[in-house]
PDB file of N, CA and C in Angstrom:
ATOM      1  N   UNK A   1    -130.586 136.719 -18.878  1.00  0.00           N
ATOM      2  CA  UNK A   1    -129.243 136.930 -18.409  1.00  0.00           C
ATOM      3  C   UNK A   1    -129.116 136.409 -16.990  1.00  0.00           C
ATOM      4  N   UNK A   2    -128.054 135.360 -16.573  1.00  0.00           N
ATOM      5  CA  UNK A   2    -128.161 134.917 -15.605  1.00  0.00           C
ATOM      6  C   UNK A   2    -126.475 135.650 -14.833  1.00  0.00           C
ATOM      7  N   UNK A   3    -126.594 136.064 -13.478  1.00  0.00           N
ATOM      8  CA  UNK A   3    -125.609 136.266 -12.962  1.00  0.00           C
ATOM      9  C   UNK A   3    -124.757 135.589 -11.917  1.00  0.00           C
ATOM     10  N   UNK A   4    -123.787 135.286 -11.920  1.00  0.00           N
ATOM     11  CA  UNK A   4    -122.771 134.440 -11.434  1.00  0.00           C
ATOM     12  C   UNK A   4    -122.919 135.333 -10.179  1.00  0.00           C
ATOM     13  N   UNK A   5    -122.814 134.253  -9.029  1.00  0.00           N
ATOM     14  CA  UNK A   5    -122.467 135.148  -7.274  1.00  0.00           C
ATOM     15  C   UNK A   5    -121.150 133.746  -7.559  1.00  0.00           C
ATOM     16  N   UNK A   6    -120.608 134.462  -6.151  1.00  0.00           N
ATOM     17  CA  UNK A   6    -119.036 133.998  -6.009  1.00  0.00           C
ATOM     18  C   UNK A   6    -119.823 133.341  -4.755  1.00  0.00           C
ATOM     19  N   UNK A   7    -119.142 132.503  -4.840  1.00  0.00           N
ATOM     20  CA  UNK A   7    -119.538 131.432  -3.514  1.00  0.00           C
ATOM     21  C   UNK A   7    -117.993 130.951  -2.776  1.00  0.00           C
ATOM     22  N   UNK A   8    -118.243 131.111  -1.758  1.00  0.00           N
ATOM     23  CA  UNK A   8    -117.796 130.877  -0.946  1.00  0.00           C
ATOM     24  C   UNK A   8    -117.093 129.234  -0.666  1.00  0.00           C
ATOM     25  N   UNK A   9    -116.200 129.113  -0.216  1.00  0.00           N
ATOM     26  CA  UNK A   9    -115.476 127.336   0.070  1.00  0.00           C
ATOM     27  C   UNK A   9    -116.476 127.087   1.048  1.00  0.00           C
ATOM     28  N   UNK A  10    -116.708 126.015   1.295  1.00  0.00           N
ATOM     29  CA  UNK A  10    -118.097 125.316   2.356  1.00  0.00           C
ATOM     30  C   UNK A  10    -117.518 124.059   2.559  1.00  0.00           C
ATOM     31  N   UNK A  11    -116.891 124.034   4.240  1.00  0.00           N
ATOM     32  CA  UNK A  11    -116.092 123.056   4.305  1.00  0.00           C
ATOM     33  C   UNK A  11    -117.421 121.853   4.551  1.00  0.00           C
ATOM     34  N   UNK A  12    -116.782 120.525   4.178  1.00  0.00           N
ATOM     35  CA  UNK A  12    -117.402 119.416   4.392  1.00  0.00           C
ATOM     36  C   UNK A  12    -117.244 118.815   5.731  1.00  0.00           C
ATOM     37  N   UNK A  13    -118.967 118.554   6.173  1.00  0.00           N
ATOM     38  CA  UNK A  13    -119.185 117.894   7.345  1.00  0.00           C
ATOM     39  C   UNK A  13    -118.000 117.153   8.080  1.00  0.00           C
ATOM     40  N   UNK A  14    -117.677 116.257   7.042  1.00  0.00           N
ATOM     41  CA  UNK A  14    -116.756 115.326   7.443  1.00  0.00           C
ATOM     42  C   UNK A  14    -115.173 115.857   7.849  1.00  0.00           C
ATOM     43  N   UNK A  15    -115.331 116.779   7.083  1.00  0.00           N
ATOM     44  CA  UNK A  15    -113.679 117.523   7.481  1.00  0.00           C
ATOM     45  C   UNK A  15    -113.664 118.317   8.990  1.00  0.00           C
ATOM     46  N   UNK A  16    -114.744 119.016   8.976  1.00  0.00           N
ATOM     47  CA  UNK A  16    -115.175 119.327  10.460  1.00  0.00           C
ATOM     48  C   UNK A  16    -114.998 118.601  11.238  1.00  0.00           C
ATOM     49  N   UNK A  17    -115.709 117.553  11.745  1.00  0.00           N
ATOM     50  CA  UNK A  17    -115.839 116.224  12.666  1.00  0.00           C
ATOM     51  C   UNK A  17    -114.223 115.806  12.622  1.00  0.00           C
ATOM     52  N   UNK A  18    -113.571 115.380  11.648  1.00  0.00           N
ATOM     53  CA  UNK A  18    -112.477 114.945  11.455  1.00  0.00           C
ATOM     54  C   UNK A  18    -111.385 115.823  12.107  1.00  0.00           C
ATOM     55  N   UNK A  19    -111.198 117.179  12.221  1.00  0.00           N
ATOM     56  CA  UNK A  19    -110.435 118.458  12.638  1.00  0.00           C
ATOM     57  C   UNK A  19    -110.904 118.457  14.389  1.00  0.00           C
ATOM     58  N   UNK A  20    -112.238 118.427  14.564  1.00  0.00           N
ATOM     59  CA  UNK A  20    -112.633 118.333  15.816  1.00  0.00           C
ATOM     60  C   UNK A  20    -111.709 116.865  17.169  1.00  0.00           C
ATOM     61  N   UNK A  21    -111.752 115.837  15.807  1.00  0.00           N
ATOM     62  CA  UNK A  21    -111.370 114.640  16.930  1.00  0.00           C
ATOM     63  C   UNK A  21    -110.074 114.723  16.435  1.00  0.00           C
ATOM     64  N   UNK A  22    -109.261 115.347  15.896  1.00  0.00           N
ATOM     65  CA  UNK A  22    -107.929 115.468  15.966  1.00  0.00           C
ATOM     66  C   UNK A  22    -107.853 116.562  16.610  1.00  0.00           C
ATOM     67  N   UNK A  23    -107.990 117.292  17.240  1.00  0.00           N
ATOM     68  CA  UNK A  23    -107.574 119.100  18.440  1.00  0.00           C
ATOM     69  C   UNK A  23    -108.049 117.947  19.515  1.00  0.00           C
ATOM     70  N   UNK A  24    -108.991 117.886  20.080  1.00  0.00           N
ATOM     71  CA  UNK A  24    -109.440 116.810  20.895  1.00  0.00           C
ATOM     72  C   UNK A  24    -108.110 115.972  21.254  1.00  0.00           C
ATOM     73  N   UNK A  25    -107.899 115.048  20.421  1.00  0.00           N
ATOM     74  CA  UNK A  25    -107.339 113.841  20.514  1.00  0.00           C
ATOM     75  C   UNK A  25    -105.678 114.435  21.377  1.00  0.00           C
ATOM     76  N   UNK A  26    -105.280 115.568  20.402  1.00  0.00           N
ATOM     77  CA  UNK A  26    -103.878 116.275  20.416  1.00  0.00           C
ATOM     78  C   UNK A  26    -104.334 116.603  22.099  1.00  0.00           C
ATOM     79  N   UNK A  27    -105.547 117.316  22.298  1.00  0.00           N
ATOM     80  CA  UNK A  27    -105.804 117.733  23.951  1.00  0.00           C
ATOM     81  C   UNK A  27    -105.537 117.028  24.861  1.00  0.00           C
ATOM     82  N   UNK A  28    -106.194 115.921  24.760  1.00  0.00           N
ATOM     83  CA  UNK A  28    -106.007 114.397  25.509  1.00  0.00           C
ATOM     84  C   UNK A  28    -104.310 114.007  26.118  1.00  0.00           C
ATOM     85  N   UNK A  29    -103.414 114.006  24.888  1.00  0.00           N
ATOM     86  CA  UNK A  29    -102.378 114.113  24.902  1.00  0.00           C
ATOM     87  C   UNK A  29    -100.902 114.691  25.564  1.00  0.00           C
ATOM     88  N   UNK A  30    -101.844 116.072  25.453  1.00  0.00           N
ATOM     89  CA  UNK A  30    -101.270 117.422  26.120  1.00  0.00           C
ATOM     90  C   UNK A  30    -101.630 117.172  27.710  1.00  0.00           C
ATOM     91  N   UNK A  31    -102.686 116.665  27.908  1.00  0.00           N
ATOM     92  CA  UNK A  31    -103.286 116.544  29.352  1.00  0.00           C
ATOM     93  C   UNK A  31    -102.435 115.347  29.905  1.00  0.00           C
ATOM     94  N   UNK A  32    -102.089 114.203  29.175  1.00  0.00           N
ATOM     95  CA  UNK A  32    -101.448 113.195  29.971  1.00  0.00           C
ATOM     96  C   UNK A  32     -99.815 113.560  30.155  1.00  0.00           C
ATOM     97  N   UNK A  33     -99.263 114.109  29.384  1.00  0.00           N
ATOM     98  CA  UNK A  33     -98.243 114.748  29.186  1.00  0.00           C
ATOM     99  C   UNK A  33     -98.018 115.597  30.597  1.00  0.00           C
ATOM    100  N   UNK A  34     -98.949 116.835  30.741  1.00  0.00           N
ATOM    101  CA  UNK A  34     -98.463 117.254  32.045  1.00  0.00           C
ATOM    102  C   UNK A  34     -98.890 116.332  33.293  1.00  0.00           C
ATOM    103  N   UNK A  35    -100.034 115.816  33.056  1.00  0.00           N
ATOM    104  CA  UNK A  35     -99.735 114.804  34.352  1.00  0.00           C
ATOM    105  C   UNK A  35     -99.099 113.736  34.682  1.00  0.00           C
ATOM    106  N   UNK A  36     -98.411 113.449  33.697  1.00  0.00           N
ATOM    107  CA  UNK A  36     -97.050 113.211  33.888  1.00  0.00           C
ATOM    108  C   UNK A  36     -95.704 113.850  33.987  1.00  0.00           C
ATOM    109  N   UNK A  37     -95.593 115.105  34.178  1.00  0.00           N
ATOM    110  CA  UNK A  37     -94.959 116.564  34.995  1.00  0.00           C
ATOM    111  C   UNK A  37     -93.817 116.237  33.594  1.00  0.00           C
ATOM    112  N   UNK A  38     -94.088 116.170  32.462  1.00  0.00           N
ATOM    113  CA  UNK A  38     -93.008 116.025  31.750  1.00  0.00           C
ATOM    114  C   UNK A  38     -92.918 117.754  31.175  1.00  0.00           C
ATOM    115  N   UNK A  39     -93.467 118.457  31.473  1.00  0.00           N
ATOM    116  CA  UNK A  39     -93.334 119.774  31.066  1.00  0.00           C
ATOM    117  C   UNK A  39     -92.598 120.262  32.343  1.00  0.00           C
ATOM    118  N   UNK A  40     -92.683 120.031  33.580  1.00  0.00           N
ATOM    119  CA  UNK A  40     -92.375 120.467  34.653  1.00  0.00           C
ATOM    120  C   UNK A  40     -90.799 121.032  34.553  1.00  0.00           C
ATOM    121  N   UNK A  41     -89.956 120.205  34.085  1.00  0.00           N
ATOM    122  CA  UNK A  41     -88.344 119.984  34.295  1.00  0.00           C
ATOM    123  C   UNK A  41     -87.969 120.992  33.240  1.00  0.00           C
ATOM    124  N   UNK A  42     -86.855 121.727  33.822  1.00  0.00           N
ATOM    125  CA  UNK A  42     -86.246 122.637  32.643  1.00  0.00           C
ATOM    126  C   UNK A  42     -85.379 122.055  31.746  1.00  0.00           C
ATOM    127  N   UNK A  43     -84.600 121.426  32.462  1.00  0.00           N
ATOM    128  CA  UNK A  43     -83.260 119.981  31.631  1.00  0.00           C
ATOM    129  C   UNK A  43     -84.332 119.501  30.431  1.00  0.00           C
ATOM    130  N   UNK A  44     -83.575 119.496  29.229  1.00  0.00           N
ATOM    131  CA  UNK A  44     -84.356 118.571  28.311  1.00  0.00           C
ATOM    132  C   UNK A  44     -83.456 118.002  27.076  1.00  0.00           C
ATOM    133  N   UNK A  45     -83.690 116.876  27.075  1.00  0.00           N
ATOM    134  CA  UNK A  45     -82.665 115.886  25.799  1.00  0.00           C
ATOM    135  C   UNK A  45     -83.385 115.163  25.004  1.00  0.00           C
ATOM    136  N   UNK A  46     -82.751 114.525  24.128  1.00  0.00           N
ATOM    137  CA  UNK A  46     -83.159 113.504  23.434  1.00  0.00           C
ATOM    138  C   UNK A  46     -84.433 112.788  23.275  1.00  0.00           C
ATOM    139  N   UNK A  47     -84.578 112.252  24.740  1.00  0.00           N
ATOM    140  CA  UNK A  47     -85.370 111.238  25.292  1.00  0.00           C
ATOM    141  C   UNK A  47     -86.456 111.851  25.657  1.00  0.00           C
ATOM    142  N   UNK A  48     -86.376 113.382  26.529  1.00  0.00           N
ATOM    143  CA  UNK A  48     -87.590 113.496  27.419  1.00  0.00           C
ATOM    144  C   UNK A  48     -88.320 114.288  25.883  1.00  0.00           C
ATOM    145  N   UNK A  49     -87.846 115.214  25.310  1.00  0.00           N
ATOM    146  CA  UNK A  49     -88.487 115.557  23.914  1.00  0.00           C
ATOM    147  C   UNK A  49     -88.896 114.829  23.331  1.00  0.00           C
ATOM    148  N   UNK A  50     -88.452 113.543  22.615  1.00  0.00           N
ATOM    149  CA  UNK A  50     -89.202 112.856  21.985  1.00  0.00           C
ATOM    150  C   UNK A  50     -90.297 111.803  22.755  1.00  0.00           C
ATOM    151  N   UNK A  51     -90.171 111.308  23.713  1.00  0.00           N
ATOM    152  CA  UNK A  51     -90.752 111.073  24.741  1.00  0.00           C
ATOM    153  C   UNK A  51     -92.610 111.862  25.002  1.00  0.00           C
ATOM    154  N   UNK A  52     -92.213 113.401  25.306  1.00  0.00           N
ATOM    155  CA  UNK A  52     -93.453 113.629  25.518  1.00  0.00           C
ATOM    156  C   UNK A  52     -94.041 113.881  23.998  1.00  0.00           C
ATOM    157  N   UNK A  53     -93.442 114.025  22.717  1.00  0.00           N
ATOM    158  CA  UNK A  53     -94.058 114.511  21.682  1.00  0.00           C
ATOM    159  C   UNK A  53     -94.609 113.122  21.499  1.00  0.00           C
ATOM    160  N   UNK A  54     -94.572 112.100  21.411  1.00  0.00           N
ATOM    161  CA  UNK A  54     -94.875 110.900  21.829  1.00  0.00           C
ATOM    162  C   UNK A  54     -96.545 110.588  22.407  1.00  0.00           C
ATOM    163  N   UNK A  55     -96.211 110.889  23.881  1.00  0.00           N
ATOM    164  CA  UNK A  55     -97.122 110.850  24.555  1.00  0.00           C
ATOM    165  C   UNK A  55     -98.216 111.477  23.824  1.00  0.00           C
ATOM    166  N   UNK A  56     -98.170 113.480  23.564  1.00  0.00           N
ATOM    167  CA  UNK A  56     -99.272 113.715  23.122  1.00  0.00           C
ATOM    168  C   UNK A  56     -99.648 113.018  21.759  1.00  0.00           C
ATOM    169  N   UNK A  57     -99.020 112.834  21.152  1.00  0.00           N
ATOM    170  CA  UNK A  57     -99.523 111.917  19.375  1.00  0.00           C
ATOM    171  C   UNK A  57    -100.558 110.574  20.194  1.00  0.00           C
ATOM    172  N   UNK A  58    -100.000 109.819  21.621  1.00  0.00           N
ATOM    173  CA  UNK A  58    -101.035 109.238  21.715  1.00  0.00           C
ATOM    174  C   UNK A  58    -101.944 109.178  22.123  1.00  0.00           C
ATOM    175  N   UNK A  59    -102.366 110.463  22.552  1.00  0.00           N
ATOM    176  CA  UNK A  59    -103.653 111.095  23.026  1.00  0.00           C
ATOM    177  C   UNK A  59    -104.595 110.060  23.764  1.00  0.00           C
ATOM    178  N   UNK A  60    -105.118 109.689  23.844  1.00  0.00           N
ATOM    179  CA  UNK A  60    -106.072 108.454  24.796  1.00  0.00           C
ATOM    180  C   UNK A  60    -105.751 107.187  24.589  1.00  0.00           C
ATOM    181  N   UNK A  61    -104.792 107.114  24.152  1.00  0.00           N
ATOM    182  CA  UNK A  61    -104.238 105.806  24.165  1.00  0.00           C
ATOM    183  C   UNK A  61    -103.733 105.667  25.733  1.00  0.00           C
ATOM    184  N   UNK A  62    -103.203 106.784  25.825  1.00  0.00           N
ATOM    185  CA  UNK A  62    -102.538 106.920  27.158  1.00  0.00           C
ATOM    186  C   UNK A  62    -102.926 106.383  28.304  1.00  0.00           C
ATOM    187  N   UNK A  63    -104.651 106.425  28.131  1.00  0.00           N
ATOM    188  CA  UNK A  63    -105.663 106.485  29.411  1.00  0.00           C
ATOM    189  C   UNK A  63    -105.790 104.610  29.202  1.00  0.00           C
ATOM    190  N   UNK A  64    -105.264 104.091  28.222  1.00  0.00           N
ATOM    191  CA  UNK A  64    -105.607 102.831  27.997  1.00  0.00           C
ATOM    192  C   UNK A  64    -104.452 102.038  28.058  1.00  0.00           C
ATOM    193  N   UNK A  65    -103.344 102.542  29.093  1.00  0.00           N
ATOM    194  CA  UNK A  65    -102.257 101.817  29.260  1.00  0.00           C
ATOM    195  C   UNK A  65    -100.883 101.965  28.462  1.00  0.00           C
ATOM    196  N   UNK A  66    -101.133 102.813  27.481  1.00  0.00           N
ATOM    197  CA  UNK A  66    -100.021 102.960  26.536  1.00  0.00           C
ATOM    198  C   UNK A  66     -98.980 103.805  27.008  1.00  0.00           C
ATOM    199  N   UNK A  67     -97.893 103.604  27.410  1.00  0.00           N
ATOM    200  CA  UNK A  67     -97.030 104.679  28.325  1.00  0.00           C
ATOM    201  C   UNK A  67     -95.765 104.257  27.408  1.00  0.00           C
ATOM    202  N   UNK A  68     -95.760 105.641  26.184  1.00  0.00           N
ATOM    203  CA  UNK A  68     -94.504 105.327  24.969  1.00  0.00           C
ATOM    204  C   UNK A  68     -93.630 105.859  25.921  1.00  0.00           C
ATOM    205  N   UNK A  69     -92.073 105.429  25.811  1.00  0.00           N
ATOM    206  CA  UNK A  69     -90.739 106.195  26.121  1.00  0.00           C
ATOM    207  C   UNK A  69     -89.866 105.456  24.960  1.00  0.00           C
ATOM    208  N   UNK A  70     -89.401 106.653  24.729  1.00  0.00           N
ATOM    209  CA  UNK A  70     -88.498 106.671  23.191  1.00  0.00           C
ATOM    210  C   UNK A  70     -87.048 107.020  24.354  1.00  0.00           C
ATOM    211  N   UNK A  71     -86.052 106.173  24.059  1.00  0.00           N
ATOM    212  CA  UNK A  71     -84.689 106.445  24.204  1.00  0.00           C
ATOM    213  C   UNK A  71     -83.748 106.798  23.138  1.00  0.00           C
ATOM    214  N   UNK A  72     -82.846 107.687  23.021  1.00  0.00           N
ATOM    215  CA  UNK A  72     -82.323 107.705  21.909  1.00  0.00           C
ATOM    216  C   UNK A  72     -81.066 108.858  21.852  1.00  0.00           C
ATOM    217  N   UNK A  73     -80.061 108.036  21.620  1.00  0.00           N
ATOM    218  CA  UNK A  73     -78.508 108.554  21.678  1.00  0.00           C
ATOM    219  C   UNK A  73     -78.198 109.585  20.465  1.00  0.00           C
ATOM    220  N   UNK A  74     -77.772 110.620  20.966  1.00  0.00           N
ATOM    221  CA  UNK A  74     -77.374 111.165  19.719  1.00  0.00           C
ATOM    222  C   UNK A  74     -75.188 111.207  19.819  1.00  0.00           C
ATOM    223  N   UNK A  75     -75.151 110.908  18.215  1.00  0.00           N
ATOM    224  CA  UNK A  75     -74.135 110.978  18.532  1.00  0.00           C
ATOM    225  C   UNK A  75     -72.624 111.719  19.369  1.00  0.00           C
ATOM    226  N   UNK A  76     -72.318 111.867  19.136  1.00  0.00           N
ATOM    227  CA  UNK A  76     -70.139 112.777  19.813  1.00  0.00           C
ATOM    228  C   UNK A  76     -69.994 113.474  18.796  1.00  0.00           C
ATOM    229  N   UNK A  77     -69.699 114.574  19.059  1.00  0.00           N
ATOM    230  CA  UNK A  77     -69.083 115.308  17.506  1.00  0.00           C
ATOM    231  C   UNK A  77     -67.467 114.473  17.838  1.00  0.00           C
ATOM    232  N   UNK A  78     -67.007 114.899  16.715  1.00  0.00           N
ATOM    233  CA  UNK A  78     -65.409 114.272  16.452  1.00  0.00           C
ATOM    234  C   UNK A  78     -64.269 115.379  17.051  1.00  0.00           C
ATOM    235  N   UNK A  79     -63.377 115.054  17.415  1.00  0.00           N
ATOM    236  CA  UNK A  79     -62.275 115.788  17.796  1.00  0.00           C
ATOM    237  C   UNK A  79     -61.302 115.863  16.458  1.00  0.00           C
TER     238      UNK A  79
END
């Protein structure tokens, strides 16, 4: 008679490593973001929101010259 144990999910190496350099990467991001005082300002629109969500997505790109700015109009409501 053989008995079944319940085992546990056992994440894969690779998913680890992979989760690690994405928090990382997002960190990187977050770091160029405030040193670029874009958290600083209370005013916020269009531009500076998408702007820094931006920045952090490019996480060390940043450090390599990449300086995204997204402009972007939203429309008038109608009268």
């Amino acid at each position: 008679m053989s008995t079944t144990a319940t085992r546990g999910y056992v994440r894969s190496p690779v998913i680890t490593v992979l989760s690690v350099v994405v928090v990382v990467w997002l960190l990187i991001g977050v770091l160029a973001a405030v040193q670029r005082h874009y958290f600083s300002s209370a005013s916020t629109n269009c531009a500076k929101v998408s702007t820094t969500v931006v920045t952090i997505l490019a996480g060390p790109l940043n450090y390599m010259g990449v300086n995204p700015k997204v402009s972007c109009a939203l429309p008038e409501p109608s009268k």
